[in-house]
N, C-alpha and C. Protein backbone atom coordinates (compact mmCIF):
# COMPACT_ATOMS: atom_id res chain seq x y z
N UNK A 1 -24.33 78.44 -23.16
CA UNK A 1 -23.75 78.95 -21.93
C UNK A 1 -24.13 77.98 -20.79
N UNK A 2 -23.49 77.73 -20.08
CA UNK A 2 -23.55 77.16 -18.67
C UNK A 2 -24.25 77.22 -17.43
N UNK A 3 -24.56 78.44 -17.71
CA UNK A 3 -24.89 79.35 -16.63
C UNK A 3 -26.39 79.68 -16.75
N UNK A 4 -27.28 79.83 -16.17
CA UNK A 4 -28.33 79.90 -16.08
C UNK A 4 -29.11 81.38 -14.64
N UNK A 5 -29.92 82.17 -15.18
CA UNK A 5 -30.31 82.70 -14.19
C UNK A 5 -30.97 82.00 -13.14
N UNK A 6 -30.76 82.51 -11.78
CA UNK A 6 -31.00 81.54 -10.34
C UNK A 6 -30.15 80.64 -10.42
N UNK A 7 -29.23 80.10 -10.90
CA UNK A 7 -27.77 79.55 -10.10
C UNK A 7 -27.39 79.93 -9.19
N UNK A 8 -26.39 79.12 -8.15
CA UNK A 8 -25.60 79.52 -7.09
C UNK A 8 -24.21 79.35 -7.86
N UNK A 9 -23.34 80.43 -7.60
CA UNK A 9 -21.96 79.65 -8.66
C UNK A 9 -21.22 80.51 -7.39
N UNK A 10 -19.39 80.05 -8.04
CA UNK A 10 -18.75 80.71 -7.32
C UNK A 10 -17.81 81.47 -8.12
N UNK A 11 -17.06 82.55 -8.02
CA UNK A 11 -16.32 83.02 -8.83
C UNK A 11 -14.78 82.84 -8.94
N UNK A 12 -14.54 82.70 -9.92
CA UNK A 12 -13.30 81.96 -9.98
C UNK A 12 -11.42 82.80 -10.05
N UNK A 13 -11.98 84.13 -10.74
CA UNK A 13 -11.01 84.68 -11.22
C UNK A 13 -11.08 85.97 -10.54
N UNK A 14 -10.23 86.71 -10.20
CA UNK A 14 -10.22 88.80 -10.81
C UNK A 14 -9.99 88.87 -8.95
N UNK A 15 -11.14 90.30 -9.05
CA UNK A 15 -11.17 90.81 -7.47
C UNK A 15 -11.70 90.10 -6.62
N UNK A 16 -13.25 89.66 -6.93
CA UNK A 16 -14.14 88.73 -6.50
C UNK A 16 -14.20 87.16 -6.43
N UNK A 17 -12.77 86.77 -6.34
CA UNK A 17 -12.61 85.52 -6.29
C UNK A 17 -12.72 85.06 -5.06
N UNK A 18 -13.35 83.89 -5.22
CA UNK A 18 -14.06 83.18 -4.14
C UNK A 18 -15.37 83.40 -3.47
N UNK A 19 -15.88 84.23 -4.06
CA UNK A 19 -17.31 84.70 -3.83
C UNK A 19 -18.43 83.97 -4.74
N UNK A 20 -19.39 83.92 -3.22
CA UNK A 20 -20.58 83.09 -3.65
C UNK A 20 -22.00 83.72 -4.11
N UNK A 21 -22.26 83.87 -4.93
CA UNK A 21 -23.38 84.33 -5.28
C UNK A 21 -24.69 83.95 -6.14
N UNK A 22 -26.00 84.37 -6.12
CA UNK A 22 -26.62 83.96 -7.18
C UNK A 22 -26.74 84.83 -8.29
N UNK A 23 -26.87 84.18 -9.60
CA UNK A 23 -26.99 85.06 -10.76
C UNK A 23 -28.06 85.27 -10.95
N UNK A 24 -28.48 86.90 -10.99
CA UNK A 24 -29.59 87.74 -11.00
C UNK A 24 -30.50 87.70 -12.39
N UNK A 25 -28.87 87.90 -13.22
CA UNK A 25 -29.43 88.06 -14.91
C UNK A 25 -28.17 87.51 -15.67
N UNK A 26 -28.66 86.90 -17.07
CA UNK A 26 -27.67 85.78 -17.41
C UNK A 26 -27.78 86.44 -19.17
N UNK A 27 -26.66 86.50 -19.73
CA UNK A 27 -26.94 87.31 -21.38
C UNK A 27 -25.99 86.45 -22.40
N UNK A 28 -26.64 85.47 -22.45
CA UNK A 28 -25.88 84.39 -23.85
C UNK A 28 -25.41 84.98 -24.42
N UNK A 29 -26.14 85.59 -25.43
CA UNK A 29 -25.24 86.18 -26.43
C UNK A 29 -24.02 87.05 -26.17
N UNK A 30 -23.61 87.66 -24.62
CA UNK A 30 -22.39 88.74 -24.75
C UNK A 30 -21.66 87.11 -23.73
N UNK A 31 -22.05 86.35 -23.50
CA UNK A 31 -21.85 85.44 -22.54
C UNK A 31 -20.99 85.90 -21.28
N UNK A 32 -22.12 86.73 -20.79
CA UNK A 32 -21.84 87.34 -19.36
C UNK A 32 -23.26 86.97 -18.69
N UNK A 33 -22.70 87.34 -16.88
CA UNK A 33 -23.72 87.16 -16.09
C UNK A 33 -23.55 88.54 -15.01
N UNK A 34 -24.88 88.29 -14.38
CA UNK A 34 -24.58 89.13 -12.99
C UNK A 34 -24.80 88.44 -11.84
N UNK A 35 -24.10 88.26 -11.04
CA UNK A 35 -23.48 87.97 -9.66
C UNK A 35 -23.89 88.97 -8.51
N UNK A 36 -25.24 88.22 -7.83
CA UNK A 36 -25.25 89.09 -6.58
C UNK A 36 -23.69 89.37 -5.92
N UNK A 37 -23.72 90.76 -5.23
CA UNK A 37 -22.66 90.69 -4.80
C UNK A 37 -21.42 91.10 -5.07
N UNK A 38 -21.00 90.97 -6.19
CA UNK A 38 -19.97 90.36 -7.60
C UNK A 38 -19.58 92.00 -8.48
N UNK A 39 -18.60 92.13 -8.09
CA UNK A 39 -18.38 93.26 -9.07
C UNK A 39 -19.28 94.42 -8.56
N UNK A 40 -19.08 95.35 -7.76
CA UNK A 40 -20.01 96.39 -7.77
C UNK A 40 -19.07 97.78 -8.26
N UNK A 41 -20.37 98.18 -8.83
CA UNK A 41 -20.05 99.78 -9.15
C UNK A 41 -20.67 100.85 -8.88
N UNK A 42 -19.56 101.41 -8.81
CA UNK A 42 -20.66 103.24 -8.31
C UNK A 42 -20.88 103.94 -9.73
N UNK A 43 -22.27 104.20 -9.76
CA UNK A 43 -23.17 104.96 -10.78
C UNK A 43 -23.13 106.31 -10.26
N UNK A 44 -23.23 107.00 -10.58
CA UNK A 44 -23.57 108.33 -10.33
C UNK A 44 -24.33 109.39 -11.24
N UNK A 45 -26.00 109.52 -10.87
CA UNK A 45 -26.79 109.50 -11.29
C UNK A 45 -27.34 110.91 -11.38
N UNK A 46 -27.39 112.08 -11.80
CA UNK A 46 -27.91 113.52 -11.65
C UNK A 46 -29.41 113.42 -11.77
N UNK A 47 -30.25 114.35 -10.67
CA UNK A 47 -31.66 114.02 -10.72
C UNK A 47 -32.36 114.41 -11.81
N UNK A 48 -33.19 114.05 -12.64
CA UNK A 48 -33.85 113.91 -14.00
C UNK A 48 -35.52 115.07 -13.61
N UNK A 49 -35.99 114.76 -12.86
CA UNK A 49 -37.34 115.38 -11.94
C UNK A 49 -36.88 116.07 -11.24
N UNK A 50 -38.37 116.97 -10.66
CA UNK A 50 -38.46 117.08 -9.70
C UNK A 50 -38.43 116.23 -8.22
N UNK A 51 -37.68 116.55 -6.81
CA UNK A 51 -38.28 115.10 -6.17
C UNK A 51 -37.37 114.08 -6.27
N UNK A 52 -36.80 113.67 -7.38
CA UNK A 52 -35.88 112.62 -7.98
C UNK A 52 -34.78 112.94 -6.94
N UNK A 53 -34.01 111.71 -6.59
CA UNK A 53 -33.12 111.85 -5.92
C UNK A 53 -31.33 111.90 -6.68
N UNK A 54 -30.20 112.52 -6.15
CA UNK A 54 -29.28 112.61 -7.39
C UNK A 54 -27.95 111.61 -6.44
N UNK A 55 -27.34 111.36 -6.87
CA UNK A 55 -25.84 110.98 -6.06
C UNK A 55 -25.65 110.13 -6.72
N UNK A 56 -24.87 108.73 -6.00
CA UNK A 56 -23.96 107.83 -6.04
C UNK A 56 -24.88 106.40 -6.01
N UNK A 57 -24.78 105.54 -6.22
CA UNK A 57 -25.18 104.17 -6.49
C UNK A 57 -25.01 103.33 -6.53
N UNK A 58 -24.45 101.88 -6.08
CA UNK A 58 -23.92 101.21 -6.10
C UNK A 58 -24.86 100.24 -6.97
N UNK A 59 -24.20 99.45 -7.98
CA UNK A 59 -25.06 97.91 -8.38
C UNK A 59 -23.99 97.55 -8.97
N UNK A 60 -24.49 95.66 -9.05
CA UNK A 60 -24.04 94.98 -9.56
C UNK A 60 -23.41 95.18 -10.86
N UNK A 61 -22.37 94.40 -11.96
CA UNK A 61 -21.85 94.32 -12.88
C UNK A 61 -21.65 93.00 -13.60
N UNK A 62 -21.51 93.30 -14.85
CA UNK A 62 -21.74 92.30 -15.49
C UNK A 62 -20.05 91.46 -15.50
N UNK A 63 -19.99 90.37 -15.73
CA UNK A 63 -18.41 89.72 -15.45
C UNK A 63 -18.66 88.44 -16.85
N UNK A 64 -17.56 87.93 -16.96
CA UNK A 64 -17.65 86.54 -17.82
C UNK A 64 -18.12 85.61 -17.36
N UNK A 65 -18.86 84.84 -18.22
CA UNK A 65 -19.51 83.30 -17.71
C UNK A 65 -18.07 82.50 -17.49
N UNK A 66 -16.97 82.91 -17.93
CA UNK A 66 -15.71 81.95 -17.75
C UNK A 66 -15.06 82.00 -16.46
N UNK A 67 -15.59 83.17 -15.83
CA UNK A 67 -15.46 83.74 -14.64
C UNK A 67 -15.79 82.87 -13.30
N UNK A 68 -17.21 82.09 -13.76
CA UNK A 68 -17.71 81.58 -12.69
C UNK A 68 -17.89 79.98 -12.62
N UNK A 69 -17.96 79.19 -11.77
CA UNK A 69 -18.25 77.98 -11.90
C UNK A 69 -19.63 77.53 -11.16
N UNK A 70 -20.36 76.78 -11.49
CA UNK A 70 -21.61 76.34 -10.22
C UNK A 70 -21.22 75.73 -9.32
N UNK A 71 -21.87 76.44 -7.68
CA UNK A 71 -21.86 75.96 -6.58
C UNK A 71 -21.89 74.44 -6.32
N UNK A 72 -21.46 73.99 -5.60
CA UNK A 72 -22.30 72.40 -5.55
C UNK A 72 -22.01 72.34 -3.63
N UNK A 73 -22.88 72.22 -3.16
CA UNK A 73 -23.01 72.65 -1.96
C UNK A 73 -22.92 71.17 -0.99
N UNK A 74 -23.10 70.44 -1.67
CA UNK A 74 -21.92 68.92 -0.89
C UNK A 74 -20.27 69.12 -0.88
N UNK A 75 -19.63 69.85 -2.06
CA UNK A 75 -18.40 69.88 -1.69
C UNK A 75 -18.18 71.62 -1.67
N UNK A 76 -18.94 72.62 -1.22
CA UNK A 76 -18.68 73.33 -0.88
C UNK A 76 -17.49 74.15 -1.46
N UNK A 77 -18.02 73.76 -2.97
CA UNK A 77 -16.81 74.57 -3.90
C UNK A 77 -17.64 74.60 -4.84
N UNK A 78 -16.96 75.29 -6.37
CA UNK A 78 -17.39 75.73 -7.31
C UNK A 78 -16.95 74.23 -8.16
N UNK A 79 -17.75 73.82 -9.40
CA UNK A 79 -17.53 72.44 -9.93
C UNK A 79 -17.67 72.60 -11.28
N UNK A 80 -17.11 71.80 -12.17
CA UNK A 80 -17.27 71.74 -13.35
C UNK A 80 -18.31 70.69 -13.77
N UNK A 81 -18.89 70.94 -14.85
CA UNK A 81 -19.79 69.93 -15.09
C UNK A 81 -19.90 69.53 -16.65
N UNK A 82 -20.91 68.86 -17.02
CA UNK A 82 -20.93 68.12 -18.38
C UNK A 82 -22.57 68.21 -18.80
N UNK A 83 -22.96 68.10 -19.65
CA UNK A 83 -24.35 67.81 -19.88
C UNK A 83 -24.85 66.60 -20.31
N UNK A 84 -25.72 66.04 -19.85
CA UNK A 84 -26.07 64.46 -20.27
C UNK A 84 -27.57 64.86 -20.77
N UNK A 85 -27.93 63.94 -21.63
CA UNK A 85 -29.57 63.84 -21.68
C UNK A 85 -30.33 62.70 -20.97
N UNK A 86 -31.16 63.16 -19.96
CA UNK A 86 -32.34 61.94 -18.85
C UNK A 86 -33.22 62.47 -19.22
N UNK A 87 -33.98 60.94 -19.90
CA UNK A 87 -35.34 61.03 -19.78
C UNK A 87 -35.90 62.45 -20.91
N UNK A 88 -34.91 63.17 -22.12
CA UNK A 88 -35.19 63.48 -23.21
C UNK A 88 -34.66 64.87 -22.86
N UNK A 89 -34.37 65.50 -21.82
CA UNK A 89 -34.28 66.19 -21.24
C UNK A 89 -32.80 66.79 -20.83
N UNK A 90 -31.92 67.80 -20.90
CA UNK A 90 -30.44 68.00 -21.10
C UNK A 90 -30.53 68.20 -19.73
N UNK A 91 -29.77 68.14 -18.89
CA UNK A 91 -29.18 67.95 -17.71
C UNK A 91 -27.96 68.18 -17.02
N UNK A 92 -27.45 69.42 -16.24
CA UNK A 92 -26.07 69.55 -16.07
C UNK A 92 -25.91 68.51 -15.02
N UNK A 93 -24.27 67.79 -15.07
CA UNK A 93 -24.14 67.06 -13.92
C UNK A 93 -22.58 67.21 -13.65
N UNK A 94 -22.49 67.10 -12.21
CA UNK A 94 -21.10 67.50 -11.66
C UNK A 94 -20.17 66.59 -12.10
N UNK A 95 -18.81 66.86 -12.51
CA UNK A 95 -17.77 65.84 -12.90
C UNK A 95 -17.07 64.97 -11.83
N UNK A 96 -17.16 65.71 -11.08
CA UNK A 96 -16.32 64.65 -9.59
C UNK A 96 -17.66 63.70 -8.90
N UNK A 97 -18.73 64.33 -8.65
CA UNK A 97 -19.82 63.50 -7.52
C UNK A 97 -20.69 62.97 -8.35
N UNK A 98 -21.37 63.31 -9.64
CA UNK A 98 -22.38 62.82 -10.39
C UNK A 98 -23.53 63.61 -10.03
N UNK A 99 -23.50 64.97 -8.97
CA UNK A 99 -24.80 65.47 -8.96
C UNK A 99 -25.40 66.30 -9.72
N UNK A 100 -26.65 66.27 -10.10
CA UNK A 100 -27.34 66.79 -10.99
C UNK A 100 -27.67 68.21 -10.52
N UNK A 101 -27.67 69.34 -11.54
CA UNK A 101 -28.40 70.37 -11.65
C UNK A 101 -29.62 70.35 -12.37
N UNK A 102 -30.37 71.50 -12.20
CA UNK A 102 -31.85 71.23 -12.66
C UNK A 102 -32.71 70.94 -12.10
């Protein structure tokens, strides 16, 4: 996957297109992420305790990693990239500018 938790990416497709966010939590294997921001939903939660509070909820959702691209904050868009190995080490790097992630 591409995508890494603590990225800045942008989103590419759906409702939330064009939105900038960082990814909170990142799940290879379903190859989804979560997107501050990005997809929200209302939970609605009945209180379990005493004390416990009951209603409505808003959080984040999970979306496709195909969904999103990484930020690159020189061109102020979302970018595609490639992986190279420096110095033994895998390395994402932008296809248009050459800048490195990581």
């Amino acid at each position: 996957m591409h995508i890494k938790k603590g990225d800045k990416v942008q989103v590419i497709s759906g409702e939330y297109k064009g939105h900038v966010g960082e990814v909170i939590k990142a799940f290879p294997k379903e190859n989804r992420v979560i997107v501050e921001g990005a997809n929200i939903q209302t939970k609605h939660q009945k209180a379990r305790q005493m004390g416990e509070e009951s209603g409505r909820f808003e959080r984040e959702g999970k979306i496709s990693a195909s969904k999103v691209l990484l930020y690159s904050e020189s061109l102020k868009k979302g970018v595609r990239t490639s992986t190279e190995i420096i110095d033994g080490k895998k390395v994402r790097v932008c296809k248009k500018t050459d800048e490195k992630f990581d």
